[in-house]
Protein backbone atom coordinates (compact mmCIF):
# COMPACT_ATOMS: atom_id res chain seq x y z
CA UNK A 1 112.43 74.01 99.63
CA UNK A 2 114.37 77.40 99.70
CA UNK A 3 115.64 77.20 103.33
CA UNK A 4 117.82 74.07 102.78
CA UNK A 5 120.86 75.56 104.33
CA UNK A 6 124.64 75.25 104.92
CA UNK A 7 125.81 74.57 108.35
CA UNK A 8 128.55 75.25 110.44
CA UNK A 9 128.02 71.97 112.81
CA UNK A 10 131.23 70.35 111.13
CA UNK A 11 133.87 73.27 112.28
CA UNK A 12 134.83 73.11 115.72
CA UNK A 13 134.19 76.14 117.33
CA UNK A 14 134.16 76.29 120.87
CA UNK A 15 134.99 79.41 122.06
CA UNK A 16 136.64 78.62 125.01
CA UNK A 17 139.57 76.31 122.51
CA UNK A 18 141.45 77.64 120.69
CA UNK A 19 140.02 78.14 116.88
CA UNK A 20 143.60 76.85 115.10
CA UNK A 21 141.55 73.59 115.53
CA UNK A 22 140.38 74.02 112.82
CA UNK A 23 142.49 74.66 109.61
CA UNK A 24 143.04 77.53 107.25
CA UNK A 25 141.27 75.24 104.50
CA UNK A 26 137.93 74.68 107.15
CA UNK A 27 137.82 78.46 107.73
CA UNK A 28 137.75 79.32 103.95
CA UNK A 29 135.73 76.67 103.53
CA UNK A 30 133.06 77.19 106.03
CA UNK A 31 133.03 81.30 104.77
CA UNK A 32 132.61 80.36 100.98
CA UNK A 33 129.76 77.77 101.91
CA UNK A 34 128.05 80.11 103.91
CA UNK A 35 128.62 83.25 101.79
CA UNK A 36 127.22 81.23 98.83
CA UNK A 37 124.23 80.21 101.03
CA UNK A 38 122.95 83.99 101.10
CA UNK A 39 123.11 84.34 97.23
CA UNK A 40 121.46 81.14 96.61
CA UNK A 41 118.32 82.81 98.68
CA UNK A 42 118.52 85.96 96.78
CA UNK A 43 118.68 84.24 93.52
CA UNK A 44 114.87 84.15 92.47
CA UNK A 45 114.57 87.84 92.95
CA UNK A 46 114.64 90.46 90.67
CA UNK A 47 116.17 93.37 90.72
CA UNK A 48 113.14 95.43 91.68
CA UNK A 49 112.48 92.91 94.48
CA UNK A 50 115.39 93.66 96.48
CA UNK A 51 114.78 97.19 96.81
CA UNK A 52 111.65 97.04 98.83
CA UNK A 53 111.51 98.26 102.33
CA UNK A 54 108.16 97.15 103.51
CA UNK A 55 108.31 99.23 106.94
CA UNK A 56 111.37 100.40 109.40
CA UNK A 57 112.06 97.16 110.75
CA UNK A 58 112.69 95.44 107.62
CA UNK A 59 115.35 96.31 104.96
CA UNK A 60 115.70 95.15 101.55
CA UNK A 61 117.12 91.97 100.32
CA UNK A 62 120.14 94.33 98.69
CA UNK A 63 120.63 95.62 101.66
CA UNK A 64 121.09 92.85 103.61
CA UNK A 65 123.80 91.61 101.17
CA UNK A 66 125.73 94.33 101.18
CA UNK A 67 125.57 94.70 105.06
CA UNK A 68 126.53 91.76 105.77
CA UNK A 69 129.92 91.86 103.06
CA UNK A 70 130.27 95.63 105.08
CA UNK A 71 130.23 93.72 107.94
CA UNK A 72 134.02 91.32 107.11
CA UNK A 73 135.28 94.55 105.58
CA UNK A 74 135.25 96.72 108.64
CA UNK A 75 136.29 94.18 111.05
CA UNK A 76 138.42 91.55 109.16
CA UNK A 77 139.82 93.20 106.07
CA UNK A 78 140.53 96.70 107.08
CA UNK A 79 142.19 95.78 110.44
CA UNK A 80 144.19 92.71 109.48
CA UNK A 81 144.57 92.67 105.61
CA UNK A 82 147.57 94.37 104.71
CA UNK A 83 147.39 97.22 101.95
CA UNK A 84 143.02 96.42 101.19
CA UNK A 85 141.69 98.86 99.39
CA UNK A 86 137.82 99.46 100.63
CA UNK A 87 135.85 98.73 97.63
CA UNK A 88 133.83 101.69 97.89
CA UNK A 89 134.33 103.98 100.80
CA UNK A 90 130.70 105.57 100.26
CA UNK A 91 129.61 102.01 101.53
CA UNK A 92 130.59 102.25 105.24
CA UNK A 93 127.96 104.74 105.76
CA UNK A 94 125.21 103.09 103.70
CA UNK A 95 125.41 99.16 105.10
CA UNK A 96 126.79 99.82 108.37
CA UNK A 97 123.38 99.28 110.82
CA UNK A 98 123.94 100.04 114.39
CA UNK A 99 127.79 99.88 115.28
CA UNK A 100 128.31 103.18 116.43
CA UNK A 101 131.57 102.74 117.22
CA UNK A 102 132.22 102.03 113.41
CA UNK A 103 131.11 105.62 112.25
CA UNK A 104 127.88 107.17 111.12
CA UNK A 105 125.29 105.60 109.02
CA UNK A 106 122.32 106.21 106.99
CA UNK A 107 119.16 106.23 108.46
CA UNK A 108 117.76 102.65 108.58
CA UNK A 109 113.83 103.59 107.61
CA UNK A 110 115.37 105.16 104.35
CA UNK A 111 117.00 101.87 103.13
CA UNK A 112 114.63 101.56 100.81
CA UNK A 113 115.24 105.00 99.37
CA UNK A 114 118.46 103.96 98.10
CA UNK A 115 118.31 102.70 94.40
CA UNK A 116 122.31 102.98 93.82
CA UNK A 117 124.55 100.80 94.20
CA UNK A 118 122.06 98.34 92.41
CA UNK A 119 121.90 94.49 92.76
CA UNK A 120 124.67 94.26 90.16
CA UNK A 121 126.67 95.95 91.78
CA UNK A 122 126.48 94.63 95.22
CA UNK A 123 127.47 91.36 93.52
CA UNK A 124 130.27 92.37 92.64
CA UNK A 125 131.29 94.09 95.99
CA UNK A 126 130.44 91.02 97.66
CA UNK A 127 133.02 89.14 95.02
CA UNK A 128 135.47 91.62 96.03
CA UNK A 129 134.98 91.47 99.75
CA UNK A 130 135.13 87.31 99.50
CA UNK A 131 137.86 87.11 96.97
CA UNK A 132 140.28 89.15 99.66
CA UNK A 133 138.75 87.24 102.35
CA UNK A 134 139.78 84.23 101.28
CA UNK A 135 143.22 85.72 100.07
CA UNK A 136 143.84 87.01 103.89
CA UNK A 137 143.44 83.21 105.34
CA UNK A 138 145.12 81.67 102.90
CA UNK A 139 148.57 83.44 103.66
CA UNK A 140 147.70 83.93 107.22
CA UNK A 141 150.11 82.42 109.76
CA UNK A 142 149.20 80.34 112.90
CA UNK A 143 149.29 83.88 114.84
CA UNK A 144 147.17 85.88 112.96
CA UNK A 145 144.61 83.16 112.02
CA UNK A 146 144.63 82.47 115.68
CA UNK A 147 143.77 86.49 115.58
CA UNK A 148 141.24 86.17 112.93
CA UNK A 149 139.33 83.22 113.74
CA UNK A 150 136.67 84.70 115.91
CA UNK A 151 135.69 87.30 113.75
CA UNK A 152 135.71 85.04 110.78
CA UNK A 153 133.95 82.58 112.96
CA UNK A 154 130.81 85.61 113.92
CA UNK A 155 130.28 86.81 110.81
CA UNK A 156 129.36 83.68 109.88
CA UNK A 157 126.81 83.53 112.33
CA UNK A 158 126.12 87.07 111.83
CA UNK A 159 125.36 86.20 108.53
CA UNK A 160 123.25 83.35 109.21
CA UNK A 161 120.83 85.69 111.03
CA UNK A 162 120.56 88.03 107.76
CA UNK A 163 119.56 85.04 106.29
CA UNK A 164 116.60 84.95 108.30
CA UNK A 165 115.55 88.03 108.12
CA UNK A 166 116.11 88.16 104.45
CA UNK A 167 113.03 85.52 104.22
CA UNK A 168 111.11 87.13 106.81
CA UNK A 169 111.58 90.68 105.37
CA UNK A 170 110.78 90.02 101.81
CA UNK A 171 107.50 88.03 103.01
CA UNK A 172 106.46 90.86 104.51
CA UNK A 173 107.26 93.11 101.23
CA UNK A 174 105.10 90.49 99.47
CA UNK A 175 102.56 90.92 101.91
CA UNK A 176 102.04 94.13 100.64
CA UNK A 177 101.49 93.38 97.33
CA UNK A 178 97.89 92.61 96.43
CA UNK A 179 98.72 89.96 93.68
CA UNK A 180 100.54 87.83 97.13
CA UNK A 181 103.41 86.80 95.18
CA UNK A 182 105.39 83.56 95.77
CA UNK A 183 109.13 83.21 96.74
CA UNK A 184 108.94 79.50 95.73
CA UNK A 185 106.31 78.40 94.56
CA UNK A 186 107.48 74.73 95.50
CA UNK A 187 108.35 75.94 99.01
CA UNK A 188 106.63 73.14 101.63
CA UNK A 189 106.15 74.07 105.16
CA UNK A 190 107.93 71.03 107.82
CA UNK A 191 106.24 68.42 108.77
CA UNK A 192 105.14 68.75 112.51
CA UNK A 193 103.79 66.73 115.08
CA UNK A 194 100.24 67.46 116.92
CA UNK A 195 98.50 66.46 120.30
CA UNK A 196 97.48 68.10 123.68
CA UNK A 197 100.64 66.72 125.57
CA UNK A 198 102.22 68.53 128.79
CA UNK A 199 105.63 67.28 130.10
CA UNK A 200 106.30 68.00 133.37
CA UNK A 201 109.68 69.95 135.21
CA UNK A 202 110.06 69.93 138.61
CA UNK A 203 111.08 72.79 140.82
CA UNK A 204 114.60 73.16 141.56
CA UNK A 205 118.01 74.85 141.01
CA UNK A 206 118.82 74.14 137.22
CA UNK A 207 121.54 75.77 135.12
CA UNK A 208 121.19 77.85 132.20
CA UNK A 209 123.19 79.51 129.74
CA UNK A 210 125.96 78.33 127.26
CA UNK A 211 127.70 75.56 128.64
CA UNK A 212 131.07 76.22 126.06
CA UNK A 213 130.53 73.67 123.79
CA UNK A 214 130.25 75.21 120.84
CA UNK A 215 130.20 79.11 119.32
CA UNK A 216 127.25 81.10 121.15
CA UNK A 217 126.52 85.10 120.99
CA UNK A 218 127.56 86.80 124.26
CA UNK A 219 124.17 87.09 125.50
CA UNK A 220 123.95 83.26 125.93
CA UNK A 221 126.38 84.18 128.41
CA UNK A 222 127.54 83.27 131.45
CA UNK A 223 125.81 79.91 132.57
CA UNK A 224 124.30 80.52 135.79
CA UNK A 225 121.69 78.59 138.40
CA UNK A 226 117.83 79.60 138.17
CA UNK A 227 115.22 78.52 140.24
CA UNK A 228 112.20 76.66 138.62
CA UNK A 229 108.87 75.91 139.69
CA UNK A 230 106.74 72.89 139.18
CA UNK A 231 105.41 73.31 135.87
CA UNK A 232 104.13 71.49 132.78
CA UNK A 233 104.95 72.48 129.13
CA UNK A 234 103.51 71.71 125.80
CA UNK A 235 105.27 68.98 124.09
CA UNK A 236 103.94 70.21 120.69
CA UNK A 237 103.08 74.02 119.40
CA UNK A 238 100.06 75.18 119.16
CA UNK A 239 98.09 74.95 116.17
CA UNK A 240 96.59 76.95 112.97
CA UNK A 241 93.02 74.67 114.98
CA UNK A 242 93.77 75.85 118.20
CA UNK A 243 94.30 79.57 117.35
CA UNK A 244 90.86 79.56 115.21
CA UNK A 245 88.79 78.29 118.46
CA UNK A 246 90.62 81.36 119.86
CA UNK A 247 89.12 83.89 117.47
CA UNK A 248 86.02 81.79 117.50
CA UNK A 249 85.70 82.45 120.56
CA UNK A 250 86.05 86.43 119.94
CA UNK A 251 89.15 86.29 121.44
CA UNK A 252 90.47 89.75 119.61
CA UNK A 253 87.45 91.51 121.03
CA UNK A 254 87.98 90.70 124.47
CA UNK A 255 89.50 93.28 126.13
CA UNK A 256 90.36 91.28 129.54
CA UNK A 257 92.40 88.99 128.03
CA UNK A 258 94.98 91.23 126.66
CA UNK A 259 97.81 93.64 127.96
CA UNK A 260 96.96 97.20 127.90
CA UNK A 261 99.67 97.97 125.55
CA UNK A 262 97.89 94.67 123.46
CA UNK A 263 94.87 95.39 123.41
CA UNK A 264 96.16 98.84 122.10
CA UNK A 265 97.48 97.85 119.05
CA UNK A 266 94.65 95.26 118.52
CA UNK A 267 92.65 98.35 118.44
CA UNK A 268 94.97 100.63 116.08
CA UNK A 269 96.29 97.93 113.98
CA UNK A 270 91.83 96.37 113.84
CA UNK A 271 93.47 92.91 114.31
CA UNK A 272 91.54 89.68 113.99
CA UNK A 273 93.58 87.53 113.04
CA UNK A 274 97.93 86.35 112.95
CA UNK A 275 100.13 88.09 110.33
CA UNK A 276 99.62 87.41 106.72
CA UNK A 277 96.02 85.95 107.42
CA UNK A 278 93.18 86.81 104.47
CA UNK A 279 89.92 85.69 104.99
CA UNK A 280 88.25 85.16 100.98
CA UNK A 281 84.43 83.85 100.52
CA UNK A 282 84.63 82.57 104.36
CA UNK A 283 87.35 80.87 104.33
CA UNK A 284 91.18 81.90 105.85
CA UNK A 285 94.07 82.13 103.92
CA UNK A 286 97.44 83.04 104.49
CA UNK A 287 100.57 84.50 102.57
CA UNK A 288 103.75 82.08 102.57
CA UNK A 289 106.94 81.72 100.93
CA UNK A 290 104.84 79.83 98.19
CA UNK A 291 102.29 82.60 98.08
CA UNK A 292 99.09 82.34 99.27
CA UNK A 293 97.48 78.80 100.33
CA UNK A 294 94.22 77.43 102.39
CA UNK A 295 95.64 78.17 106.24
CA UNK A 296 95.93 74.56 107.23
CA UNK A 297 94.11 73.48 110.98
CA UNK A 298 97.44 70.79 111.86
CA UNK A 299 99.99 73.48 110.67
CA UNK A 300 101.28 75.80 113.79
CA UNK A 301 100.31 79.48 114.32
CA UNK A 302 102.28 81.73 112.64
CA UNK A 303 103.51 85.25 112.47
CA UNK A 304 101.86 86.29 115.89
CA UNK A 305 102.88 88.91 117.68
CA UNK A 306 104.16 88.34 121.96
CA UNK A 307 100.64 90.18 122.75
CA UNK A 308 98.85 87.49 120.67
CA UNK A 309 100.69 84.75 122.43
CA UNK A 310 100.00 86.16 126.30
CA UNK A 311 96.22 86.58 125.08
CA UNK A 312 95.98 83.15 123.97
CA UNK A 313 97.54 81.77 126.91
CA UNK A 314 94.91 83.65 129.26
CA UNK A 315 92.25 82.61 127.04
CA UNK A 316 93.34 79.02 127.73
CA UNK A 317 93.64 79.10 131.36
CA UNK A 318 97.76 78.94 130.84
CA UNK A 319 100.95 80.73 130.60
CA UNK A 320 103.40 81.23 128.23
CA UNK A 321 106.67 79.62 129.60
CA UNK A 322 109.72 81.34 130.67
CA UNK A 323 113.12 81.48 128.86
CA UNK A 324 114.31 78.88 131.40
CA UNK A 325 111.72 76.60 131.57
CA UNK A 326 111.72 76.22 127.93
CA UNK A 327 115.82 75.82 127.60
CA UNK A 328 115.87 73.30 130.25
CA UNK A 329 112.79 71.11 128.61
CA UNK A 330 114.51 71.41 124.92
CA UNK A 331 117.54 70.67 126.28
CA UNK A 332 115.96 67.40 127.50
CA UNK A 333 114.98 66.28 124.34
CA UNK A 334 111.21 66.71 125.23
CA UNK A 335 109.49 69.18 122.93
CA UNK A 336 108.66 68.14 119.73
CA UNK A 337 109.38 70.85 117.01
CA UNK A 338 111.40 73.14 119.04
CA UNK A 339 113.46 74.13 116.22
CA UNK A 340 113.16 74.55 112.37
CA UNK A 341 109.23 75.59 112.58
CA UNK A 342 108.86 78.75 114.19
CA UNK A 343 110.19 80.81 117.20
CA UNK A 344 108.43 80.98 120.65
CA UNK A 345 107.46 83.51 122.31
CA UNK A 346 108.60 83.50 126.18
CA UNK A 347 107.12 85.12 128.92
CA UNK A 348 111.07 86.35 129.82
CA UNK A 349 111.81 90.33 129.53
CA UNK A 350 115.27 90.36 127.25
CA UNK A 351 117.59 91.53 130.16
CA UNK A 352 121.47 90.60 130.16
CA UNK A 353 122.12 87.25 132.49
CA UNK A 354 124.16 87.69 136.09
CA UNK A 355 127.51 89.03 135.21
CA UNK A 356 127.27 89.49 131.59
CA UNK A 357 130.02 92.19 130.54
CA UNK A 358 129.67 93.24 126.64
CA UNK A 359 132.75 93.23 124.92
CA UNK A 360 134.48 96.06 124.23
CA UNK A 361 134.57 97.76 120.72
CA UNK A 362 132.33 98.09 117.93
CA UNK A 363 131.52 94.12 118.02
CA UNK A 364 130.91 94.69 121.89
CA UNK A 365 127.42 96.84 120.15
CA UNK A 366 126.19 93.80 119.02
CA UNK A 367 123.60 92.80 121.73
CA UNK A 368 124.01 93.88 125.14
CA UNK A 369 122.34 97.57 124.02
CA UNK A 370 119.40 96.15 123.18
CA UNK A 371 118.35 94.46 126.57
CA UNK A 372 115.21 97.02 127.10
CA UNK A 373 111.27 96.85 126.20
CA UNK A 374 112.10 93.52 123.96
CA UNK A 375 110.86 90.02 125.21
CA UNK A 376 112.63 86.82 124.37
CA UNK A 377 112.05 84.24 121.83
CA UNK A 378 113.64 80.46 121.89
CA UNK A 379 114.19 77.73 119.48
CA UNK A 380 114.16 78.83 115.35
CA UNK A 381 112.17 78.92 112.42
CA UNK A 382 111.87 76.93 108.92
CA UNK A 383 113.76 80.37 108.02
CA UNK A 384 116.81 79.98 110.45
CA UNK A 385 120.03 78.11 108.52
CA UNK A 386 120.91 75.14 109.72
CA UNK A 387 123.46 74.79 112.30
CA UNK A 388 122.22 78.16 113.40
CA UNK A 389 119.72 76.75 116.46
CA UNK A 390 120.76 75.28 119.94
CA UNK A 391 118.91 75.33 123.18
CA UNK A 392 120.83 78.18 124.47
CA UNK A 393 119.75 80.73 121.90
CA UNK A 394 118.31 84.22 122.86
CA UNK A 395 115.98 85.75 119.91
CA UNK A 396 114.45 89.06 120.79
CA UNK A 397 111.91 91.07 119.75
CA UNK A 398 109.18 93.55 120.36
CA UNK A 399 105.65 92.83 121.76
CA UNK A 400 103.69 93.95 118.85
CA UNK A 401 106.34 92.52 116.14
CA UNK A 402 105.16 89.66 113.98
CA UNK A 403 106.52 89.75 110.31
CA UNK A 404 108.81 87.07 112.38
CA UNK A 405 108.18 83.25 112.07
CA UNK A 406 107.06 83.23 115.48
CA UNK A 407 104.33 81.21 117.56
CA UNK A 408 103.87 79.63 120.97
CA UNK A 409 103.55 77.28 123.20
CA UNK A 410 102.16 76.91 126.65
CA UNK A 411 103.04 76.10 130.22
CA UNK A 412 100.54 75.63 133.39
CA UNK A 413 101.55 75.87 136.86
CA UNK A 414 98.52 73.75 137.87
CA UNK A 415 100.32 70.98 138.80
CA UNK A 416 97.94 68.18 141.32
């Protein structure tokens, strides 16, 4: 399988501890581990493949690699390596994405569009950026590694996410391509677990939010009370079965069951069926990292958009669940395949929690600016790197988006 990933879940790093709890050694090793990780996943593509830009959201493969190697340069290297010498100073305006704060930058739908610096090349700027990396922490002192540790520590994680999207953007490249290549062709989907089971919550004051056991993204933060209803949630996601009853049913050409804005794109986009799906001599396909294969009735729905999801709650008599609801019934242990299959759509707006402050500085760009228009997604994907999930975590996206690993399941608020 090509997503068998590095983790982080043997560092310590709690961010309210200190990080010199972990040593110099851990740091450089945890970097080279997952620096190595993002390679590894770029390794079966060519040179031509990692140029693609499918459509504005995504960005090539190349890209991603050299953003990410940007990404230690302008925030570790520059401000606490003494005497680095920027690789290329061209580079800051071609990988930086949306920091602002860190200068201008070229336009993101024209990634594509850029041909030079090639793959070759952004090997060897990553070998540059890593090889003074690891120079920096090996002659730092307990005061500045106590100094660099956090930003060491999330641009790891930063990193971790471009690994994702790496996967999800090049399937989407592929999905272009009319021959449906394959990634891997030995690539296996997980193993998940099937039935029509509801576990129940009851209503009350619960906490959500980081708890400070571990590193989390600031808009995890703070933990704070939220009031729950009675409500029963899906033990297991729904199905590849399920979602064909649903079209069966003609559930793209009913207009009642969708969002305006929904049934909008349904109409534009002449949707009838999830992301990726093909349907050849009556039977449904659908492009994966191993190309294309027989869409299997056990697997879960894939690569639907948050308008799919709310339509196929409606169409079951259901609900999606809230951010909350779901947190507080993963965090229990109770769903089966809340993480490593896909991402699920909530029914919770992406809005910053009671209190949350961004921090301030480039890094403070990283997500408070987005909390508009974008609806929240919990658990991960057979894409996301291991030791990248927890209960806490906030994915966010737009309604209509769906080159994601995403899918659903549901909650009812019938309760006898």
């Amino acid at each position: 399988m090509p997503v068998a990933v590095a983790s982080l879940h043997d560092w310590d790093t709690d961010p309210q501890n200190s990080r010199l709890r972990n040593s110099a050694e851990d740091w450089a090793e945890a970097f080279r581990i997952v620096r190595a990780e993002t390679e590894r996943r770029a390794a079966p593509l060519s040179p031509e493949d990692q140029v693609v830009q499918s459509m504005p959201d995504a960005s090539p493969t190349k890209w991603h690699r050299a953003h990410t190697t940007w990404f230690f340069e302008q925030f570790l290297l520059k401000a606490f390596a003494p005497g680095y010498r920027e690789y290329d100073e061209r580079f800051a305006f071609l990988f930086n994405s949306y920091y602002v704060a860190a200068g201008p930058r070229h336009a993101r739908p024209e990634r594509g569009l850029v041909t030079r610096p090639n793959a070759a090349e952004v090997a060897a700027y990553r070998a540059h950026v890593d090889q003074a990396v690891a120079q920096l922490i090996a002659d730092a002192d307990a005061a500045t590694m106590e100094k660099i540790a956090p930003i060491v520590e999330i641009g790891l994680h930063h990193e971790q996410q471009h690994q994702e999207l790496l996967l999800t953007d090049l399937l989407h490249a592929f999905a272009q391509n009319p021959t449906n290549p394959a990634y891997d062709a030995k690539w296996q989907g997980p193993v998940v677990h099937s039935g029509g089971e509801f576990i129940e919550l009851s209503a009350g004051i619960q906490e959500a939010g980081h708890a400070g056991d571990g590193f989390c993204f600031d808009n995890e933060l703070p933990r704070h009370r939220v009031l729950l209803q009675d409500v029963r949630i899906g033990r297991h996601l729904i199905s590849n079965g399920e979602w064909l009853e649903f079209m069966a049913d003609g559930g793209y050409a009913a207009p009642a069951l969708w969002l305006s804005n929904g049934w909008d794109v349904v109409q534009a986009e002449s949707w009838d069926a999830p992301g990726y799906w093909r349907k050849i001599d009556g039977a449904w396909f659908g492009l994966t990292l191993a190309g294309l294969k027989a869409i299997d009735p056990a697997a879960p729905v894939c690569h639907v958009s948050y308008y799919e999801a709310d339509a196929f709650a409606r169409w079951a008599g259901k609900h999606l669940p809230t951010e909350f609801e779901w947190e507080i019934a993963a965090r229990s242990g109770a769903l089966d395949d809340a993480f490593g299959v896909v991402w699920q759509w909530t029914r919770s707006a992406y809005l910053p929690y009671p209190g949350y402050r961004a921090a301030e500085g480039a890094l403070g760009e990283y997500n408070g600016k987005f909390m508009v228009n974008q609806m929240v997604l919990r658990g991960s994907s057979l894409a996301t790197p291991e030791g990248h999930a927890r209960a806490t975590y906030r994915n966010f996206f737009y309604p209509p988006a769906r080159w994601q690993f995403s899918g659903l399941r549901l909650a009812d608020y019938g309760l006898a």
